[in-house]
N, C-alpha and C. Protein backbone atom coordinates (compact mmCIF):
# COMPACT_ATOMS: atom_id res chain seq x y z
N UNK A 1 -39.61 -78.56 -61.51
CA UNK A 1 -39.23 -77.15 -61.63
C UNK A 1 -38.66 -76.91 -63.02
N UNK A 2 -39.31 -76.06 -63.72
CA UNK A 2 -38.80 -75.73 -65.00
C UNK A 2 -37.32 -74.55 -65.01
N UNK A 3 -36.58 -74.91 -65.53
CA UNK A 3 -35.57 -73.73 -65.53
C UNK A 3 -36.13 -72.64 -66.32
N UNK A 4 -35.15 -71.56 -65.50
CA UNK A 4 -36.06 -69.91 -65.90
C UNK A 4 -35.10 -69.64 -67.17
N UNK A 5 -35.46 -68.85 -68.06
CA UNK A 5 -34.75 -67.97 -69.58
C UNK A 5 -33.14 -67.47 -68.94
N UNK A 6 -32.14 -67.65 -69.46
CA UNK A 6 -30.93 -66.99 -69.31
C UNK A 6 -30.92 -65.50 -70.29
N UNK A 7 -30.08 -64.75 -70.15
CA UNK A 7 -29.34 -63.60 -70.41
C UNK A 7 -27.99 -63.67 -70.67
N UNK A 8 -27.32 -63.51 -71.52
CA UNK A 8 -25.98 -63.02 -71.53
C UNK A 8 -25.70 -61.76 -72.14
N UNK A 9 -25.13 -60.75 -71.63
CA UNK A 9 -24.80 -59.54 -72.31
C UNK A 9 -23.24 -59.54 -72.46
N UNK A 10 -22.85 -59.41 -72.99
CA UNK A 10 -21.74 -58.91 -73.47
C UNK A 10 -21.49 -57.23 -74.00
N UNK A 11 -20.15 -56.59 -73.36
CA UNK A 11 -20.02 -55.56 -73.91
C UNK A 11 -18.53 -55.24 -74.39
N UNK A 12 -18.40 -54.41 -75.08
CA UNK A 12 -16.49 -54.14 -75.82
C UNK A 12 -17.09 -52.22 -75.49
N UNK A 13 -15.80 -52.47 -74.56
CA UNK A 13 -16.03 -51.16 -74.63
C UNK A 13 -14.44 -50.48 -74.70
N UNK A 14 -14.30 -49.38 -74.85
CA UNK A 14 -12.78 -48.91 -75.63
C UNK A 14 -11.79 -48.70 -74.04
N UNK A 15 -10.80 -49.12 -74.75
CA UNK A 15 -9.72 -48.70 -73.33
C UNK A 15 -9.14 -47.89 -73.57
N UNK A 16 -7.96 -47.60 -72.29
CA UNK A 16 -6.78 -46.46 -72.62
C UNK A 16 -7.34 -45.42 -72.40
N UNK A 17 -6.27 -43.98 -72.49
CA UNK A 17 -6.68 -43.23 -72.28
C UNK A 17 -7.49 -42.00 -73.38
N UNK A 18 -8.53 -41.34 -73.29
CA UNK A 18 -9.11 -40.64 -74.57
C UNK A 18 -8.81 -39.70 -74.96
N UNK A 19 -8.84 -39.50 -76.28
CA UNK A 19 -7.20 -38.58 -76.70
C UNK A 19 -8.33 -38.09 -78.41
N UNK A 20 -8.00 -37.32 -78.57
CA UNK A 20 -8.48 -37.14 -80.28
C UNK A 20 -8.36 -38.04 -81.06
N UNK A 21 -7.42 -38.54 -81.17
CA UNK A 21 -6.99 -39.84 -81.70
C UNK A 21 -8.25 -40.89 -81.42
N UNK A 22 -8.97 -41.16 -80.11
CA UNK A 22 -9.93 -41.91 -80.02
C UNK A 22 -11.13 -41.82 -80.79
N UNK A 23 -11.38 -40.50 -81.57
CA UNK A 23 -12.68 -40.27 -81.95
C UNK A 23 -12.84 -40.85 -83.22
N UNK A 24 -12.05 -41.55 -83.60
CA UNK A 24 -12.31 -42.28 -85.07
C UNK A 24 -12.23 -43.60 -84.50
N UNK A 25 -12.15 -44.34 -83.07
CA UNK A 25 -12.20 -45.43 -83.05
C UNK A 25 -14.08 -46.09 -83.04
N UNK A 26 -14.21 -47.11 -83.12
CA UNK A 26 -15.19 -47.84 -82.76
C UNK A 26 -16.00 -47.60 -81.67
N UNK A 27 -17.27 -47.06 -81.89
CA UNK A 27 -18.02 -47.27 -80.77
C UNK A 27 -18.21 -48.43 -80.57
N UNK A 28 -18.07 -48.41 -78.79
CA UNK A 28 -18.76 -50.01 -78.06
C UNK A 28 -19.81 -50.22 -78.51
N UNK A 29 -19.59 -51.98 -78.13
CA UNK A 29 -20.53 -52.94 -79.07
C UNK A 29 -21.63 -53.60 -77.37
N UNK A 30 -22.49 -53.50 -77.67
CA UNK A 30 -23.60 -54.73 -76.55
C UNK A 30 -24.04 -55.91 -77.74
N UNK A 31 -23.60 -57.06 -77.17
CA UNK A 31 -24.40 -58.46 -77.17
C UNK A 31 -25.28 -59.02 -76.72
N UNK A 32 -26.48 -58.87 -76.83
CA UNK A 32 -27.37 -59.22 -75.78
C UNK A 32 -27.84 -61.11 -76.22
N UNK A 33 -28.11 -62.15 -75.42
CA UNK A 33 -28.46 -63.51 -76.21
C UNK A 33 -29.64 -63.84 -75.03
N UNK A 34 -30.16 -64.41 -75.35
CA UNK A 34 -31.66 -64.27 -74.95
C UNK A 34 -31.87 -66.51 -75.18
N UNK A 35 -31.78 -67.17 -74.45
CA UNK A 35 -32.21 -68.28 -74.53
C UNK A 35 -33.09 -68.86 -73.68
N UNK A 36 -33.72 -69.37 -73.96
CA UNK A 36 -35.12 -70.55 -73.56
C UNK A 36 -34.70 -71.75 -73.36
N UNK A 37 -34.42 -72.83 -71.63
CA UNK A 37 -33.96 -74.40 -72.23
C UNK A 37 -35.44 -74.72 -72.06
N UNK A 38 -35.29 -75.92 -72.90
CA UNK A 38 -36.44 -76.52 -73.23
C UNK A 38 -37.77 -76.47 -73.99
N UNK A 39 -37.24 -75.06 -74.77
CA UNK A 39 -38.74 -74.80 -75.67
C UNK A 39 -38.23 -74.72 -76.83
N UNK A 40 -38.76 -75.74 -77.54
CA UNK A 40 -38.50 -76.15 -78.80
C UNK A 40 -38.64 -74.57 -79.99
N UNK A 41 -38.12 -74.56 -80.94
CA UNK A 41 -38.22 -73.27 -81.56
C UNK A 41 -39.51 -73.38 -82.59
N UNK A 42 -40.12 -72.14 -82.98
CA UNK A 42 -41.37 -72.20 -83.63
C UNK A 42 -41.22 -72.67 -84.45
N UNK A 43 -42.34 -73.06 -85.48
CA UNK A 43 -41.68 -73.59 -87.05
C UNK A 43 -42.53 -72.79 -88.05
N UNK A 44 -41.24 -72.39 -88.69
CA UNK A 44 -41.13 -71.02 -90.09
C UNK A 44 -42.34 -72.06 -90.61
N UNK A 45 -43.36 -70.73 -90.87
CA UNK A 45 -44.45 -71.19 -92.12
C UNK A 45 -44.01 -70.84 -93.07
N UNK A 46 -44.42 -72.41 -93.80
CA UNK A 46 -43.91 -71.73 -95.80
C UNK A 46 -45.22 -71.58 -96.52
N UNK A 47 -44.23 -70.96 -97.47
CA UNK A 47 -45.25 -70.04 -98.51
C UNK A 47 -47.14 -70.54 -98.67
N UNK A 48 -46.83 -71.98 -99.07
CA UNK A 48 -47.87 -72.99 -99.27
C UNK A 48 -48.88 -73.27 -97.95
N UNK A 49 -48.36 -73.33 -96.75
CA UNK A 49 -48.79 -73.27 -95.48
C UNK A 49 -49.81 -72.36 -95.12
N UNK A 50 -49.08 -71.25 -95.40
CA UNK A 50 -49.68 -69.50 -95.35
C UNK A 50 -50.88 -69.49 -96.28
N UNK A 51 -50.95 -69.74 -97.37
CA UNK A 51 -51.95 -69.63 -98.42
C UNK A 51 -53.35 -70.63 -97.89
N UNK A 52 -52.99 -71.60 -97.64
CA UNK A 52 -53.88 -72.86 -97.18
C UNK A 52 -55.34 -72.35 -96.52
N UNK A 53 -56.37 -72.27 -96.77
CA UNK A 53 -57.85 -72.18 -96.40
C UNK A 53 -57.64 -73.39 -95.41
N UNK A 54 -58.71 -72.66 -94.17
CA UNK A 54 -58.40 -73.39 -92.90
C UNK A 54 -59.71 -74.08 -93.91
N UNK A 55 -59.66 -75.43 -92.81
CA UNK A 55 -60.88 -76.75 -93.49
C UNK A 55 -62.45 -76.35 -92.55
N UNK A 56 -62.50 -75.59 -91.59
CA UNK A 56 -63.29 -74.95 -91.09
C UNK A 56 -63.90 -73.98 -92.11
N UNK A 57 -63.42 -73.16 -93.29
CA UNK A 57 -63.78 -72.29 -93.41
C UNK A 57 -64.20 -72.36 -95.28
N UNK A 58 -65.65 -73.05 -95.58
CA UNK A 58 -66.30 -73.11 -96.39
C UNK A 58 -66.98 -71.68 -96.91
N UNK A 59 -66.44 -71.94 -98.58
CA UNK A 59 -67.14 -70.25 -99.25
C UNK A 59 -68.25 -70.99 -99.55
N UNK A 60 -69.20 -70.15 -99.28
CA UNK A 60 -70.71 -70.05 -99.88
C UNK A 60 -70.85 -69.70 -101.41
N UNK A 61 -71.11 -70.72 -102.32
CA UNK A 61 -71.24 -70.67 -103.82
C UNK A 61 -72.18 -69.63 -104.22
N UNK A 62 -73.77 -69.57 -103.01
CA UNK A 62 -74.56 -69.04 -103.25
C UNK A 62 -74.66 -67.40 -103.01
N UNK A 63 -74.23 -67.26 -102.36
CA UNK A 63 -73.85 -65.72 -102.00
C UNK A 63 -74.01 -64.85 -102.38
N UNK A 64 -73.30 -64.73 -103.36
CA UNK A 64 -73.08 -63.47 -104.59
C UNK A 64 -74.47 -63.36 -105.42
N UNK A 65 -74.96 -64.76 -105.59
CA UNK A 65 -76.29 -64.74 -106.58
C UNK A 65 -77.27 -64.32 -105.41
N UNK A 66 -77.49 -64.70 -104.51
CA UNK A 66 -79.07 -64.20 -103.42
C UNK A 66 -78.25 -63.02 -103.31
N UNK A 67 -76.66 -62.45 -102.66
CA UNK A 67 -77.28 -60.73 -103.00
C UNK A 67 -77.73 -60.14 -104.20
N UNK A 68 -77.54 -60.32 -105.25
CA UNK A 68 -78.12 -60.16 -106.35
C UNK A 68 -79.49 -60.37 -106.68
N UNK A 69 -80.08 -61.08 -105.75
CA UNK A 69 -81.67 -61.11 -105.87
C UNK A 69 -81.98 -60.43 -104.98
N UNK A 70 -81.52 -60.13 -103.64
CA UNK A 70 -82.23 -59.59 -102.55
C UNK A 70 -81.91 -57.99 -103.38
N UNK A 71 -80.84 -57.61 -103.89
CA UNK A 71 -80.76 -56.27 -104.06
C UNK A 71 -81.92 -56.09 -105.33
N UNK A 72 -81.95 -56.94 -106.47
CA UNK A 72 -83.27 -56.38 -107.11
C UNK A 72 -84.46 -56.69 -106.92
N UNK A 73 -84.69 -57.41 -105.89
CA UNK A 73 -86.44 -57.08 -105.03
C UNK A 73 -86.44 -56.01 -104.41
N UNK A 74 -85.35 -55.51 -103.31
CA UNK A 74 -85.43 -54.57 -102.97
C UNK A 74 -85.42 -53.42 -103.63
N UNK A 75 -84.89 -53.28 -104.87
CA UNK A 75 -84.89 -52.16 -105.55
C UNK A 75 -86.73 -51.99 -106.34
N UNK A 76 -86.94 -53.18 -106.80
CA UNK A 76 -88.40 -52.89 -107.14
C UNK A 76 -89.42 -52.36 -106.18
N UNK A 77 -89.02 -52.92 -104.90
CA UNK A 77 -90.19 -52.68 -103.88
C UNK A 77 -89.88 -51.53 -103.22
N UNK A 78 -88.71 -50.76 -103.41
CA UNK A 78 -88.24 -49.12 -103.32
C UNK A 78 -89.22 -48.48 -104.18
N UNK A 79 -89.00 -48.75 -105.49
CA UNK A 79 -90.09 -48.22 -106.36
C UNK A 79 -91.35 -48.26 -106.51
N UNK A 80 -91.57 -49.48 -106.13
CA UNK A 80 -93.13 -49.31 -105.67
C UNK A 80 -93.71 -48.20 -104.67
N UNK A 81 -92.97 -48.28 -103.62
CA UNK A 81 -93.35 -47.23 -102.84
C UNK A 81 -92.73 -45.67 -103.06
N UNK A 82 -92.40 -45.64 -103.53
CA UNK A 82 -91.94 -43.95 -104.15
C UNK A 82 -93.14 -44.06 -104.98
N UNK A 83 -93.89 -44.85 -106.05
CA UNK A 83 -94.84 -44.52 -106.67
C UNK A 83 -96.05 -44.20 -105.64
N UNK A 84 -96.33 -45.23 -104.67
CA UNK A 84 -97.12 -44.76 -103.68
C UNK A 84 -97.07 -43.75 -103.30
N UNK A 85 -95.96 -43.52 -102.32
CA UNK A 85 -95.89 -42.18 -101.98
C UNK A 85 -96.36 -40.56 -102.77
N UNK A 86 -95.77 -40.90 -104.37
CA UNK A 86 -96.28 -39.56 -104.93
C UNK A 86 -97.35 -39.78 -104.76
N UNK A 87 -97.93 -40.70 -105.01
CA UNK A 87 -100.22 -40.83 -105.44
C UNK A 87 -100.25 -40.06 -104.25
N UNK A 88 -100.04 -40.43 -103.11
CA UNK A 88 -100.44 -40.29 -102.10
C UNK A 88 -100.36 -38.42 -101.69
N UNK A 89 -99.09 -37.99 -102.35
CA UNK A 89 -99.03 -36.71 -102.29
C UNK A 89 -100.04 -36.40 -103.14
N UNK A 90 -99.73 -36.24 -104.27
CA UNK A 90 -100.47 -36.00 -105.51
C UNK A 90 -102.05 -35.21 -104.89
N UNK A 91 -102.58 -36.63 -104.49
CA UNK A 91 -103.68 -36.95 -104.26
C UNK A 91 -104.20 -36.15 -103.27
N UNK A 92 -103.03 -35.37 -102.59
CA UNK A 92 -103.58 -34.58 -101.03
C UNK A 92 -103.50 -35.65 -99.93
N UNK A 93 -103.28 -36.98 -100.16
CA UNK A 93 -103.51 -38.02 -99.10
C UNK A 93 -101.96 -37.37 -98.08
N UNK A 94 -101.36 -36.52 -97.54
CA UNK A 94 -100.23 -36.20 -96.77
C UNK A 94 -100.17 -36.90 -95.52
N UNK A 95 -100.95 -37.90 -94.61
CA UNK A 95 -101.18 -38.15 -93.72
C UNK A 95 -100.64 -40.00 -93.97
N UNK A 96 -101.11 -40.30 -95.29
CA UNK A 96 -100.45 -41.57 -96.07
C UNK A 96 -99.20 -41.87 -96.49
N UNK A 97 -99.46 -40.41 -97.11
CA UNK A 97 -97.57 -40.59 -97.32
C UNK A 97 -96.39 -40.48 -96.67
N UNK A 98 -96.81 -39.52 -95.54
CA UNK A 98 -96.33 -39.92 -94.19
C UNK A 98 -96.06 -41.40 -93.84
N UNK A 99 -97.37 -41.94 -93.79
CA UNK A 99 -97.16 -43.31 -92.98
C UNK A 99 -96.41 -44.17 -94.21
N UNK A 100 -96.40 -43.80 -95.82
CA UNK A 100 -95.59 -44.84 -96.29
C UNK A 100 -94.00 -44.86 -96.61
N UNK A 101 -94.01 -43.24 -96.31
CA UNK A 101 -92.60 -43.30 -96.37
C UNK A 101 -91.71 -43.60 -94.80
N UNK A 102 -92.34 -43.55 -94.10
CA UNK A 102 -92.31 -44.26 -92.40
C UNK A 102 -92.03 -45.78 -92.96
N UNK A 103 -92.86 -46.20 -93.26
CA UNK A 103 -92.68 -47.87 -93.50
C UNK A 103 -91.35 -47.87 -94.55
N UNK A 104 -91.41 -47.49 -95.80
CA UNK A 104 -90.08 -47.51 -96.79
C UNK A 104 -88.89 -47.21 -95.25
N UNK A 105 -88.87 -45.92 -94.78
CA UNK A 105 -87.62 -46.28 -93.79
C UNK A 105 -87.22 -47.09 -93.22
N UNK A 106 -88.18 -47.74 -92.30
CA UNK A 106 -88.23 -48.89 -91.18
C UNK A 106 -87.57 -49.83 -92.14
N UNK A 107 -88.15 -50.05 -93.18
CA UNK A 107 -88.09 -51.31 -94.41
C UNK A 107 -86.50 -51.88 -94.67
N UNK A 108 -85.89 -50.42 -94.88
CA UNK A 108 -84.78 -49.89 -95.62
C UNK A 108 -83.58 -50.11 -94.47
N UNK A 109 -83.79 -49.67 -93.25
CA UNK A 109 -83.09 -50.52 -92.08
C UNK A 109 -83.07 -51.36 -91.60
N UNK A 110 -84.45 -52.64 -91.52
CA UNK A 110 -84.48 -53.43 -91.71
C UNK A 110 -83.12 -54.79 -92.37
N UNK A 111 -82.92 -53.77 -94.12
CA UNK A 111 -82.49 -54.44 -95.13
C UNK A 111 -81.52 -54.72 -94.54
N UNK A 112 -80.44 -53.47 -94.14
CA UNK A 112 -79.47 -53.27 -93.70
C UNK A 112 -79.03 -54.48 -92.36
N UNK A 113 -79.97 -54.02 -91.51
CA UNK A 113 -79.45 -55.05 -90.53
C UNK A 113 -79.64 -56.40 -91.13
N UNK A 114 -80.54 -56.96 -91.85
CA UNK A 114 -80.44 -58.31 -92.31
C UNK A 114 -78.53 -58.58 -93.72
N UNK A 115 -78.61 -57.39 -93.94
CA UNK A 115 -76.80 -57.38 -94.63
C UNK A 115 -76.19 -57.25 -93.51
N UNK A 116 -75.91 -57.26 -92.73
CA UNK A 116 -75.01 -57.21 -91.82
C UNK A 116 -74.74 -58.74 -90.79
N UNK A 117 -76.34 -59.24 -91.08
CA UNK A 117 -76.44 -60.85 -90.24
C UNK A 117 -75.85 -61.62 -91.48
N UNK A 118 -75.65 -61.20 -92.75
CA UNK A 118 -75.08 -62.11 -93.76
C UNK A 118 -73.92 -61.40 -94.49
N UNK A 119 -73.00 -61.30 -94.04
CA UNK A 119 -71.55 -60.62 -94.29
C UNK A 119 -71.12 -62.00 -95.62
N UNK A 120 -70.26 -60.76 -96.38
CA UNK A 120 -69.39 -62.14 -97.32
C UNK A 120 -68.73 -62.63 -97.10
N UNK A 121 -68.60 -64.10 -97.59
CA UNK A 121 -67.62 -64.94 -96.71
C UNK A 121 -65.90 -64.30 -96.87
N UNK A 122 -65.42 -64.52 -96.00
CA UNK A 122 -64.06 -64.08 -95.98
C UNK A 122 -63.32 -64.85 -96.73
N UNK A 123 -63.43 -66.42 -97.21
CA UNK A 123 -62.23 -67.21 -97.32
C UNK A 123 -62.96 -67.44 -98.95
């Protein structure tokens, strides 16, 4: 059987009788103490502790450079198809450019959800 948490309250509260004179005394005081037997107390993290990269949690060197490539393929192959697309207007083809600016969308959300399966590393 584990023993349960204690309580102690303590209170000061004013005596005698209340008079004008009382109104400059001390308001009552509560003590409240709150103890745990048997549970050891937490231990204060220091400064150095706090800072510490868990050993689980490896930064990716590569990261920063493949978004940097994925964002300028994607930006060329944006442009490619905006050039399509005008020919395609241009041209009277409206039924094409439809379908290529359909694909540029799909494409373009695509991107997105694949940034979102590769978030930057946190640590």
């Amino acid at each position: 059987m584990t023993p349960k948490p204690t309580v102690t309250v303590t209170s000061k509260a004013p005596s005698g009788p209340s008079s004008e004179a009382d109104e400059a005394a001390p308001v009552p005081t509560l003590t409240v103490r709150a103890t745990t037997p048997n549970r050891p107390a937490a231990p204060a993290k220091t400064p150095a502790a706090a800072t510490e990269a868990s050993p689980l949690c490896v930064p990716d060197p590569t990261w920063a450079a493949r978004q940097e490539r994925n964002r300028a393929a994607r930006e060329a192959q944006r442009s490619n198809m905006n050039i399509a697309i005008n020919t395609a207007i241009t041209t009277g083809q409206l039924d094409e450019a439809a379908r290529l600016q359909n694909d540029m969308l799909a494409l373009e959300q695509q991107w997105l959800h694949e940034d979102q399966l590769d978030p930057e590393p946190a640590c």
